[in-house]
C-alpha atoms as a PDB file:
ATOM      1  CA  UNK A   1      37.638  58.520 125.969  1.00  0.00           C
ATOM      2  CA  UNK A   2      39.621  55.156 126.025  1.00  0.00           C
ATOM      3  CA  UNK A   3      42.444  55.478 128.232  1.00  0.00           C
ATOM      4  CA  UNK A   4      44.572  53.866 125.299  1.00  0.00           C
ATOM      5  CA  UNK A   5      44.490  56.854 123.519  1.00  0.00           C
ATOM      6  CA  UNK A   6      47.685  59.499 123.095  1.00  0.00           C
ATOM      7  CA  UNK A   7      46.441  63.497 123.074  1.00  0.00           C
ATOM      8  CA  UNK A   8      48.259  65.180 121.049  1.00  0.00           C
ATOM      9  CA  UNK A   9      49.714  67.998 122.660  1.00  0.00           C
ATOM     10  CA  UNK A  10      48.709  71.848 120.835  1.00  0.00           C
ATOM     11  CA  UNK A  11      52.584  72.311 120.434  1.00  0.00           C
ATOM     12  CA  UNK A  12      52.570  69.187 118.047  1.00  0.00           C
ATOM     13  CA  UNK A  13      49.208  70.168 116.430  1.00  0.00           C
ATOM     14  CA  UNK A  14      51.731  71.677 113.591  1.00  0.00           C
ATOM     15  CA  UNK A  15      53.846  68.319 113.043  1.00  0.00           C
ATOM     16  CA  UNK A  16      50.433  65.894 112.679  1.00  0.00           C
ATOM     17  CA  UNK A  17      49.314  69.057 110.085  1.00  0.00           C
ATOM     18  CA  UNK A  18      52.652  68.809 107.918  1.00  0.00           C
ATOM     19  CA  UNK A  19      51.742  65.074 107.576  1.00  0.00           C
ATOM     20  CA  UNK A  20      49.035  65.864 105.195  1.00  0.00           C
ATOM     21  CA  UNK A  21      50.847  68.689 102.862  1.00  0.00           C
ATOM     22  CA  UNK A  22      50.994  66.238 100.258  1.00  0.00           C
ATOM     23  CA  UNK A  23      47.864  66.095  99.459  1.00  0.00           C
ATOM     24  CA  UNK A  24      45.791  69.840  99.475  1.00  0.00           C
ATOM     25  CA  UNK A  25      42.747  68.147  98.582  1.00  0.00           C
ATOM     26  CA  UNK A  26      42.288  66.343 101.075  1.00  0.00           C
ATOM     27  CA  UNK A  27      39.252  67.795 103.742  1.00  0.00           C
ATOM     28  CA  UNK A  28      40.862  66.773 106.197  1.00  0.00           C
ATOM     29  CA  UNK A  29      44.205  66.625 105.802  1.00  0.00           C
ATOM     30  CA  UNK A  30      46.713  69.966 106.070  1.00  0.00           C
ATOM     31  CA  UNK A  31      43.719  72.503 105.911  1.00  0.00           C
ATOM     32  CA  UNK A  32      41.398  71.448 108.303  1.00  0.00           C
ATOM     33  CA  UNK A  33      44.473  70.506 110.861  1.00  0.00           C
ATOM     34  CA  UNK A  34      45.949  74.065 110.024  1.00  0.00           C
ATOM     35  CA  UNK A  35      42.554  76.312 110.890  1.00  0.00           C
ATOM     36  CA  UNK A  36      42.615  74.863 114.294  1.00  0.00           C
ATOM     37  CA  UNK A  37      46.407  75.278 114.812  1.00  0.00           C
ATOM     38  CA  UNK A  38      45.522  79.461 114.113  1.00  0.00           C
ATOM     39  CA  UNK A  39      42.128  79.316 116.140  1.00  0.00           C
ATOM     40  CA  UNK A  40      41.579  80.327 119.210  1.00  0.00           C
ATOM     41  CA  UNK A  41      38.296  79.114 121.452  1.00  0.00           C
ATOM     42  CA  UNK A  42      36.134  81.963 122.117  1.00  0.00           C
ATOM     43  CA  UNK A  43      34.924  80.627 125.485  1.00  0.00           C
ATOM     44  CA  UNK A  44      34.890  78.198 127.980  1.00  0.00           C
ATOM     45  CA  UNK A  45      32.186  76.485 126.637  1.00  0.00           C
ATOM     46  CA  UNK A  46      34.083  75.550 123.601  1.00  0.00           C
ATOM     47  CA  UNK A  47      36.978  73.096 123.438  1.00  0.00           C
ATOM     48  CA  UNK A  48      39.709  71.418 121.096  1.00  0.00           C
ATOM     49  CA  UNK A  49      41.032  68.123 121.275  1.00  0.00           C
ATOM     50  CA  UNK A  50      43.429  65.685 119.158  1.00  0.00           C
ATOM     51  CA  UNK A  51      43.610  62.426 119.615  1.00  0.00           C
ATOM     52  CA  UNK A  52      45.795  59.580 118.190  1.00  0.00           C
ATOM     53  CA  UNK A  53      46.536  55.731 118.497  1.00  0.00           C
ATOM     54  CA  UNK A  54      50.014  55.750 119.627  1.00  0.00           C
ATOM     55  CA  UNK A  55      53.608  57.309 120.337  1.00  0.00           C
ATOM     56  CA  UNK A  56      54.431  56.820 116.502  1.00  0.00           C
ATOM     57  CA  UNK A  57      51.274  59.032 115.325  1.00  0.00           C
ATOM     58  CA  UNK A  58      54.173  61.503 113.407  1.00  0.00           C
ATOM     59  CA  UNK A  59      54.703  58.303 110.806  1.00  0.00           C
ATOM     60  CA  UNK A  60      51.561  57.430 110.351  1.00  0.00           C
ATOM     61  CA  UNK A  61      49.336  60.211 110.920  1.00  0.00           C
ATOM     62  CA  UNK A  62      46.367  58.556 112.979  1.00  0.00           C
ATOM     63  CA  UNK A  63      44.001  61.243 114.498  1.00  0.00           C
ATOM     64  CA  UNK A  64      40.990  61.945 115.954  1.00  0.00           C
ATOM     65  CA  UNK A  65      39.913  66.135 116.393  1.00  0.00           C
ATOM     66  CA  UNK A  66      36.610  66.857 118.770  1.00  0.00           C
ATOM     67  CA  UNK A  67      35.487  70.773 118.482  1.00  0.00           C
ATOM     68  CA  UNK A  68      33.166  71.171 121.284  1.00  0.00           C
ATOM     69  CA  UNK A  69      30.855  74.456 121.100  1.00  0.00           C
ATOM     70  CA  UNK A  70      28.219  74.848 123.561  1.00  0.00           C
ATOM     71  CA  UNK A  71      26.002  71.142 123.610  1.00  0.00           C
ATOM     72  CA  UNK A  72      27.380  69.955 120.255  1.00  0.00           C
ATOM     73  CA  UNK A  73      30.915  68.127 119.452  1.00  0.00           C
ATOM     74  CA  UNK A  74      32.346  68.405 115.556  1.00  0.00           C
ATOM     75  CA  UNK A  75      34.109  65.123 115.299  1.00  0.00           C
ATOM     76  CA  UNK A  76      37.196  65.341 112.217  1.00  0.00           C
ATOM     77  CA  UNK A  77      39.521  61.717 111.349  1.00  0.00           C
ATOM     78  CA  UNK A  78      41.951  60.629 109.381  1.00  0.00           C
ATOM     79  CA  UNK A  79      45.335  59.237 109.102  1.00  0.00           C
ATOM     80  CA  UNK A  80      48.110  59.088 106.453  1.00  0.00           C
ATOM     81  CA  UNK A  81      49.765  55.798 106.092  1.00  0.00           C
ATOM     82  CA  UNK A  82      47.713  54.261 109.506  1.00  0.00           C
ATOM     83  CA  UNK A  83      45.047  51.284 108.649  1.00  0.00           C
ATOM     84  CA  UNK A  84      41.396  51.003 108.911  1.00  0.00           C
ATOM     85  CA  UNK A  85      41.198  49.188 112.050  1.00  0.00           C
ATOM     86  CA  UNK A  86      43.520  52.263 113.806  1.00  0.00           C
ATOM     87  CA  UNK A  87      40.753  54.705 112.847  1.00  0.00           C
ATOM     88  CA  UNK A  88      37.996  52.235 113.795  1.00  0.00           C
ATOM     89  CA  UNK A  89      39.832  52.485 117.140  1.00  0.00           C
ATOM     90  CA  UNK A  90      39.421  56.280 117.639  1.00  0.00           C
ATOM     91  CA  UNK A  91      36.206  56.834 116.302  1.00  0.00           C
ATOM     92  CA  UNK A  92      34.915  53.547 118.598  1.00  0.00           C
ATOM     93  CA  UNK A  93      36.447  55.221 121.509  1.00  0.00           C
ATOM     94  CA  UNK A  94      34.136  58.175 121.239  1.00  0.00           C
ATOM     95  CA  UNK A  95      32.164  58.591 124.426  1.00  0.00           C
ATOM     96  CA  UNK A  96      30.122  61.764 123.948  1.00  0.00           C
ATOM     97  CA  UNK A  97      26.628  62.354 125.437  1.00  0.00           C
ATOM     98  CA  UNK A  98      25.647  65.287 123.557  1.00  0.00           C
ATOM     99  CA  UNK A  99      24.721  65.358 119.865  1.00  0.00           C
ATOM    100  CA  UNK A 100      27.524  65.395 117.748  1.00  0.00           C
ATOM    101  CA  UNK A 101      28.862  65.580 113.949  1.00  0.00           C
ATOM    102  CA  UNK A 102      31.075  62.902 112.119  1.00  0.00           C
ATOM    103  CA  UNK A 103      32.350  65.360 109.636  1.00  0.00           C
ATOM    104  CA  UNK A 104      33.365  64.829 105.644  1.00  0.00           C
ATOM    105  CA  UNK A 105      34.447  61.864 106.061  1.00  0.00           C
ATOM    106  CA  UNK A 106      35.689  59.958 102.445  1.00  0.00           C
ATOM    107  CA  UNK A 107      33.411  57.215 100.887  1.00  0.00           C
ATOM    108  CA  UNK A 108      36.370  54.214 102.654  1.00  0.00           C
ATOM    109  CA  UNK A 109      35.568  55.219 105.585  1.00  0.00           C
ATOM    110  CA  UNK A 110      31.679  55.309 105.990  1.00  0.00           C
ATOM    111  CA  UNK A 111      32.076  51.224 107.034  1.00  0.00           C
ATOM    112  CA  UNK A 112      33.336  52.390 110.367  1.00  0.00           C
ATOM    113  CA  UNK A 113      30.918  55.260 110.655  1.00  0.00           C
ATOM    114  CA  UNK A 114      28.332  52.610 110.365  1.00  0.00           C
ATOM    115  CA  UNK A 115      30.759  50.491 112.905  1.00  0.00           C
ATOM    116  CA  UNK A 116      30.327  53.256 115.370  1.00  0.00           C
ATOM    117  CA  UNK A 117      26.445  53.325 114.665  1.00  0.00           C
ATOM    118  CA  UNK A 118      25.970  50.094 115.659  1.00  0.00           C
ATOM    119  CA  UNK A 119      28.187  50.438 118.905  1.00  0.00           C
ATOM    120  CA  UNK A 120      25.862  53.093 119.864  1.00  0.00           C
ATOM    121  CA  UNK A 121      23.099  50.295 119.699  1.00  0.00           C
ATOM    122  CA  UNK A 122      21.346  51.936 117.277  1.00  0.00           C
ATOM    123  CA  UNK A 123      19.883  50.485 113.862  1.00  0.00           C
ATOM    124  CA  UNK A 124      22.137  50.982 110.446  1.00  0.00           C
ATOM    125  CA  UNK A 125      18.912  51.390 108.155  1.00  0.00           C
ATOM    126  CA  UNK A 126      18.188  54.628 110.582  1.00  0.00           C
ATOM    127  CA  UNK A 127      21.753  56.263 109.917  1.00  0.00           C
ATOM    128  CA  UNK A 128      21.980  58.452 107.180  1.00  0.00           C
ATOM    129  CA  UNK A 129      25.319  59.455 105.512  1.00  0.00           C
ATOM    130  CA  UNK A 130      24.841  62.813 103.997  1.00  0.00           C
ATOM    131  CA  UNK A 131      26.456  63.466 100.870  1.00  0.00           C
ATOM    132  CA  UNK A 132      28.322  66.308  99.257  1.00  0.00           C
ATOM    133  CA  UNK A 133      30.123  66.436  95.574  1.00  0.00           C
ATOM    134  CA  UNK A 134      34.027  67.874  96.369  1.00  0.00           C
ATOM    135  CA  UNK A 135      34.311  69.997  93.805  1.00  0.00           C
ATOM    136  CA  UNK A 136      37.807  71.175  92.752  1.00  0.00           C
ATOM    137  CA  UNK A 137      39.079  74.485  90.919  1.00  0.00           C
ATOM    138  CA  UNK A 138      42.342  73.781  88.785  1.00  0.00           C
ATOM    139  CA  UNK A 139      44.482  76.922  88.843  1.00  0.00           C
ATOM    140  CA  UNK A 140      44.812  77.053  85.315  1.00  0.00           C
ATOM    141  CA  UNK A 141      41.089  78.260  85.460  1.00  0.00           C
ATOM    142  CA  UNK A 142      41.896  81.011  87.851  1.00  0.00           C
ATOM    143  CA  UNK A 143      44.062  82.059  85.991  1.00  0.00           C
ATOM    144  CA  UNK A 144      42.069  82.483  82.905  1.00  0.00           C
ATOM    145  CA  UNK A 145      39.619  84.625  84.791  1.00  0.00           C
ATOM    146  CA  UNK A 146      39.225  88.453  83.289  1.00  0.00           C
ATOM    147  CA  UNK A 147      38.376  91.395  85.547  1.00  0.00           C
ATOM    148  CA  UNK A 148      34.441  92.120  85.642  1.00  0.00           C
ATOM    149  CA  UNK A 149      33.142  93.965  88.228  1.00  0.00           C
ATOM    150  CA  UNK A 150      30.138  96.733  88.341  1.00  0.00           C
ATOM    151  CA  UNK A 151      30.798  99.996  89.268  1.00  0.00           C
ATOM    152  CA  UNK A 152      27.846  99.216  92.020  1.00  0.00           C
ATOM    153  CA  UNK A 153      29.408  96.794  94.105  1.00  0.00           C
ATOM    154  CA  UNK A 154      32.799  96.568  95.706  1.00  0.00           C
ATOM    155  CA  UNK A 155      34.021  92.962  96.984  1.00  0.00           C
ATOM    156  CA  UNK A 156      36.099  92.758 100.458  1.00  0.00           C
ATOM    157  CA  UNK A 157      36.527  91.141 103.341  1.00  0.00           C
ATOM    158  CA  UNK A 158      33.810  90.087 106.093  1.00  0.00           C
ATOM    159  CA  UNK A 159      34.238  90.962 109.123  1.00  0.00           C
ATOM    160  CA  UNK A 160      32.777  89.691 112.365  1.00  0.00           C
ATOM    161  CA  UNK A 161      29.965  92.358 112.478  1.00  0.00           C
ATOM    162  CA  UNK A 162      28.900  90.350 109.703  1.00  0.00           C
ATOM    163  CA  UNK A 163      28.417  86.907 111.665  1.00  0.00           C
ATOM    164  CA  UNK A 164      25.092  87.512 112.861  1.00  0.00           C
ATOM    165  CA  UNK A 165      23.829  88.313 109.467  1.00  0.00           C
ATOM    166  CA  UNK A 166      25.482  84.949 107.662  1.00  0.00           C
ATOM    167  CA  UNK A 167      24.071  83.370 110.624  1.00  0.00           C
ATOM    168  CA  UNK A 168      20.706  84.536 110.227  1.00  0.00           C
ATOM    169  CA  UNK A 169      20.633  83.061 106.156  1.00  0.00           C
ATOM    170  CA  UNK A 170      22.645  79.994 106.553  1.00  0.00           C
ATOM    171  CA  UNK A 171      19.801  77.237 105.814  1.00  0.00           C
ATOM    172  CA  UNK A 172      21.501  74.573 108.798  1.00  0.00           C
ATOM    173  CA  UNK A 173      21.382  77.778 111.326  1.00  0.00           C
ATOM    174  CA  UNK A 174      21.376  76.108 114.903  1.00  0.00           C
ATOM    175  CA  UNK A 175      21.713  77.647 118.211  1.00  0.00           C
ATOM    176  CA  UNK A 176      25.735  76.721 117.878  1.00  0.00           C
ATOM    177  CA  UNK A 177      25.865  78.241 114.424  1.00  0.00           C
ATOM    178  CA  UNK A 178      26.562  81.871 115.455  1.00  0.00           C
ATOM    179  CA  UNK A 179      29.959  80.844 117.303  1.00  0.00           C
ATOM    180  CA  UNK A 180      30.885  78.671 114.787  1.00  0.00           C
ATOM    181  CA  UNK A 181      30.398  81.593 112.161  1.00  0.00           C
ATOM    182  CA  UNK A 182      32.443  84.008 114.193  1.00  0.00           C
ATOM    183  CA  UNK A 183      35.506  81.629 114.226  1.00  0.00           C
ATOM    184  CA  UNK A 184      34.928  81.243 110.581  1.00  0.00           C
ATOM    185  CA  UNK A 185      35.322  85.014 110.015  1.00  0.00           C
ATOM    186  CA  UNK A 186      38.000  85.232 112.877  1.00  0.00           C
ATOM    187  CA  UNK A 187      40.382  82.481 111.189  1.00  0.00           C
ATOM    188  CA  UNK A 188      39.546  82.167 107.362  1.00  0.00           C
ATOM    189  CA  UNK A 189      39.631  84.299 104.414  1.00  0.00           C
ATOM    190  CA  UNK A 190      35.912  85.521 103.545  1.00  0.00           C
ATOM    191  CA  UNK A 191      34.497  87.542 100.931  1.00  0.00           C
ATOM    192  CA  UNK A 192      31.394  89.948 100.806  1.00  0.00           C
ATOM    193  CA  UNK A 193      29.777  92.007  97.661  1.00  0.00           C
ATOM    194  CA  UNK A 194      28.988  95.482  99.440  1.00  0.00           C
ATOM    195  CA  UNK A 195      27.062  98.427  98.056  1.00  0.00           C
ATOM    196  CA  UNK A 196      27.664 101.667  97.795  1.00  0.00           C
ATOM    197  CA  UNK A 197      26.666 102.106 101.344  1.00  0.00           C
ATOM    198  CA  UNK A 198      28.814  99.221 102.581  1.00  0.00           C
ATOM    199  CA  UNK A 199      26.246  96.846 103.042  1.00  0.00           C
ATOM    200  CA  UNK A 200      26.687  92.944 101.903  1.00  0.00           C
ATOM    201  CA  UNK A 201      24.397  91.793  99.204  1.00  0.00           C
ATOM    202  CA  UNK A 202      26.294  88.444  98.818  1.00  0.00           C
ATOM    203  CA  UNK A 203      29.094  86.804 100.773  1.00  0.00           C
ATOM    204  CA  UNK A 204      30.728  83.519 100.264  1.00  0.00           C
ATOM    205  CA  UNK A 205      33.123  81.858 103.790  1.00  0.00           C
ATOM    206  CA  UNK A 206      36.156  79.008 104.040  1.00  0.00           C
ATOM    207  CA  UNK A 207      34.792  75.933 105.940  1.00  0.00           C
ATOM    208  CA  UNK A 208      37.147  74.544 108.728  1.00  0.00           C
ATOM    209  CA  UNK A 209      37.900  71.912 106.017  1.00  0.00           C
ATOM    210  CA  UNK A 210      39.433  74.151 103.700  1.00  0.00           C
ATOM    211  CA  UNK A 211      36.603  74.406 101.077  1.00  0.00           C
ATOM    212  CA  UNK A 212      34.385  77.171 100.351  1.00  0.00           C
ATOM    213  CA  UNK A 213      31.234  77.361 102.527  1.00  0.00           C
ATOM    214  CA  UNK A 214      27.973  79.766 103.457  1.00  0.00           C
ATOM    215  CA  UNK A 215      27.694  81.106  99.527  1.00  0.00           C
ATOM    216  CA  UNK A 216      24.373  82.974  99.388  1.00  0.00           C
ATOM    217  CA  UNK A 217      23.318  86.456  97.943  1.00  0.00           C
ATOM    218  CA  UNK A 218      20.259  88.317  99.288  1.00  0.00           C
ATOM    219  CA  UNK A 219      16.920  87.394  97.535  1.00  0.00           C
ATOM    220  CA  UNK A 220      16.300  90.803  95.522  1.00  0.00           C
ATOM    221  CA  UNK A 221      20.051  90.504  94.268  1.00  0.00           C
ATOM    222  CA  UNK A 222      20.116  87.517  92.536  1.00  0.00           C
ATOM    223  CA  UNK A 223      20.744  86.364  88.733  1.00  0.00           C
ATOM    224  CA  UNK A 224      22.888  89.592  89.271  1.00  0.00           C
ATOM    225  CA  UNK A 225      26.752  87.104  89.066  1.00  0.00           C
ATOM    226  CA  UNK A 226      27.256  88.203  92.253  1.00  0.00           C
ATOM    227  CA  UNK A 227      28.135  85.003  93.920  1.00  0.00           C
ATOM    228  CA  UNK A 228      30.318  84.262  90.982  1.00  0.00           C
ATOM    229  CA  UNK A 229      32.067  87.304  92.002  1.00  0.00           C
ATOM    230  CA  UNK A 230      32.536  86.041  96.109  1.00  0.00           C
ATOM    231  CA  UNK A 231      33.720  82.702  94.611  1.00  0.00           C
ATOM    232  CA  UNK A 232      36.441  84.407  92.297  1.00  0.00           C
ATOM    233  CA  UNK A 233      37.557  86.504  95.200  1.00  0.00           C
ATOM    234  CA  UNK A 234      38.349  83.401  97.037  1.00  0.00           C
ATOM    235  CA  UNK A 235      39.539  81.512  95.124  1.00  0.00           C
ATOM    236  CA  UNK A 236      42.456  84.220  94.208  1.00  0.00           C
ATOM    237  CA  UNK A 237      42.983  84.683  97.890  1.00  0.00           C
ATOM    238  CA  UNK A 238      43.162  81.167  98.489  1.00  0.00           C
ATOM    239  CA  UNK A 239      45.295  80.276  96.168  1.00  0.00           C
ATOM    240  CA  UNK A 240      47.723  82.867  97.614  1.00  0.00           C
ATOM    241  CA  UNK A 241      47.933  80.767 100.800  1.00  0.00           C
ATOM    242  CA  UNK A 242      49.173  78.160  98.542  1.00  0.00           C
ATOM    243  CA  UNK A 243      45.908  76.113  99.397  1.00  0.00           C
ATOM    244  CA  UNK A 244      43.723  74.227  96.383  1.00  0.00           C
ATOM    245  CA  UNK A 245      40.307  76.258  95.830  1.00  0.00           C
ATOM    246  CA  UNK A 246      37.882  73.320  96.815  1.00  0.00           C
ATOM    247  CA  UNK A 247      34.085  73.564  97.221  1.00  0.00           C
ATOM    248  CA  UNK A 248      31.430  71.048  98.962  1.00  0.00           C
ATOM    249  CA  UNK A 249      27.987  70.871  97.489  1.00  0.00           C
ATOM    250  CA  UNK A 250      24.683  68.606  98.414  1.00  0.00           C
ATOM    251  CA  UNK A 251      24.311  65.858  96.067  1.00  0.00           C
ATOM    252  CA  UNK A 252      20.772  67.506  94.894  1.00  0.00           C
ATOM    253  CA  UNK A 253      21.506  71.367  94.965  1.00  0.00           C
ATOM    254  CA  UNK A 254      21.566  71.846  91.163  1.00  0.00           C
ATOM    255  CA  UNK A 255      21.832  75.502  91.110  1.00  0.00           C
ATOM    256  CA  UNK A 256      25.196  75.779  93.035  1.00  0.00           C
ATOM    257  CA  UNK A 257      26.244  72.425  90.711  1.00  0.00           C
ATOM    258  CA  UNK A 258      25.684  74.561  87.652  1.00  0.00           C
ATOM    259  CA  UNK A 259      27.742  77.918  88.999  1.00  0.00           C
ATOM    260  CA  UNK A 260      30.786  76.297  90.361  1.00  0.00           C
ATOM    261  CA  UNK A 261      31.005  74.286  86.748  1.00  0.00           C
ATOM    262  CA  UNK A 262      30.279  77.075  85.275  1.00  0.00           C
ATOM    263  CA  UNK A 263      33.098  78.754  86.945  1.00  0.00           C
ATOM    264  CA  UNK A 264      35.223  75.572  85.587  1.00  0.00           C
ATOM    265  CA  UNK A 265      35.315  73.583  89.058  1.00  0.00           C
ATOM    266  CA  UNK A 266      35.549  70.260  88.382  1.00  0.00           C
ATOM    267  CA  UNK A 267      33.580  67.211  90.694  1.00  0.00           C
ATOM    268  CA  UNK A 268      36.806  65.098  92.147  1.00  0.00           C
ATOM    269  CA  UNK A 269      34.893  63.199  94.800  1.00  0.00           C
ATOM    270  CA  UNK A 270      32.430  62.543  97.890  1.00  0.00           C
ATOM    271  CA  UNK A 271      32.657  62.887 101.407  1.00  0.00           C
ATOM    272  CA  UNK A 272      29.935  62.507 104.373  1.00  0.00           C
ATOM    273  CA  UNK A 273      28.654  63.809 107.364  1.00  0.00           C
ATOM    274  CA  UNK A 274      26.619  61.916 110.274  1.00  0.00           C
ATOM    275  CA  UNK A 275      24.605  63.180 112.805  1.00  0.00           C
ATOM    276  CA  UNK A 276      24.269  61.026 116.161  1.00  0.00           C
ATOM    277  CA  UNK A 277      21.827  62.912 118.162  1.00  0.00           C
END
């Protein structure tokens, strides 16, 4: 890490967070600084760090976040009123050996991705920015939303018994995953559709970024609205919190496209993710 770089202390995590309240669509803004002000590393194999530019980072909101788990390091930035070249100065001061994540970062800001790229030494026609569609529920839409549940299904909270089993269907499982799916469960509001006998046929979690994350319902359950039903769950408990109900979806998954417009979510925009192995 460049010795020109401030850490920002956990007791100030908090202050950086309030920086971003307003704007509640951001990714990673308020919500994504406010899950790891409330989480709590599991190990010592897993670390948290913040990083800014300078003593003034409370007026302009520079940062850098690295969540290390095991061999892999989730890598968060953004900054309020701070310029282009500030963040190019974090993210260039990166200095990780093991594979790590650039995480939904906005469309401005895949220029210093790519800046990064090449400081690595590495080609730009080998990087690839992976897209998602932010989708965005207004509350007007929750609102509208009438009651309609079977008598066969109840819908509730996870719980960290589940982890292994979200785990075990998430399609990017990894051997990090199961951690990272814990602290999910730990720190955010989830939602599972349970039988009768308490078991979940469908479950839907809330990403570190804010936005809803890990949707799936069990193969001989679907075309049964039972996702629709996780999603409606959270979006009235997230909209409790005082949060916006936000969802990420890849550019080409036209299934979950149709449900969350379905469900009246509308697209608002893109952000990216990078993987430097």
């Amino acid at each position: 890490m460049c010795s020109k770089l401030m850490e920002v202390a956990c007791n100030q995590w908090p202050t950086l967070r309030d920086l971003f309240a307003g704007d509640r669509k951001n990714l990673t803004g308020f919500d994504l600084i406010d899950y790891f002000v409330n989480y709590q590393p599991k190990s010592s194999n897993e670390s948290i760090k913040i990083y800014t530019t300078d003593k003034n980072w409370f007026t302009h909101g520079n940062y850098m976040l690295i969540h290390t788990v095991l061999s892999k390091s989730f890598v968060y930035f953004d900054t309020v009123k701070g310029s282009l070249e500030d963040l190019k100065t974090l993210l260039c001061s990166l200095n990780l050996k093991e594979c790590h994540l650039i995480c939904g970062y906005k469309e401005r800001y895949k220029p210093l991705v790519e800046q990064y790229w090449q400081s690595l030494g590495r080609d730009l026609s080998e990087l690839d920015h992976q897209g998602t569609i932010v989708y965005h529920l207004p509350s007007s839409e929750i609102q509208d939303w009438k009651a309609s549940i079977s008598s066969s299904v109840v819908v509730g909270y996870l719980s960290s018994k589940h982890a292994s089993l979200v785990d075990q269907h998430w399609a990017y499982r990894s051997p990090d995953s199961l951690p990272l799916i814990r602290g999910l469960l730990k720190t955010n509001v989830s939602a599972g559709v349970f039988d009768g006998q308490g078991k979940p046929l469908a479950w839907c979690l809330r990403s570190p970024h804010g936005s809803l994350s890990h949707l799936h319902v069990l193969a001989a359950h679907r075309r049964q609205g039972l996702g629709s039903l996780a999603v409606r769950f959270m979006a009235k408990e997230i909209v409790a919190t005082g949060s916006e109900v936000l969802a990420t979806v890849v550019f080409d998954n036209e299934n979950s496209r149709r449900m969350f417009e379905k469900l009246g979510f509308k697209p608002i925009n893109n952000i990216y993710w990078a993987v430097i192995a």
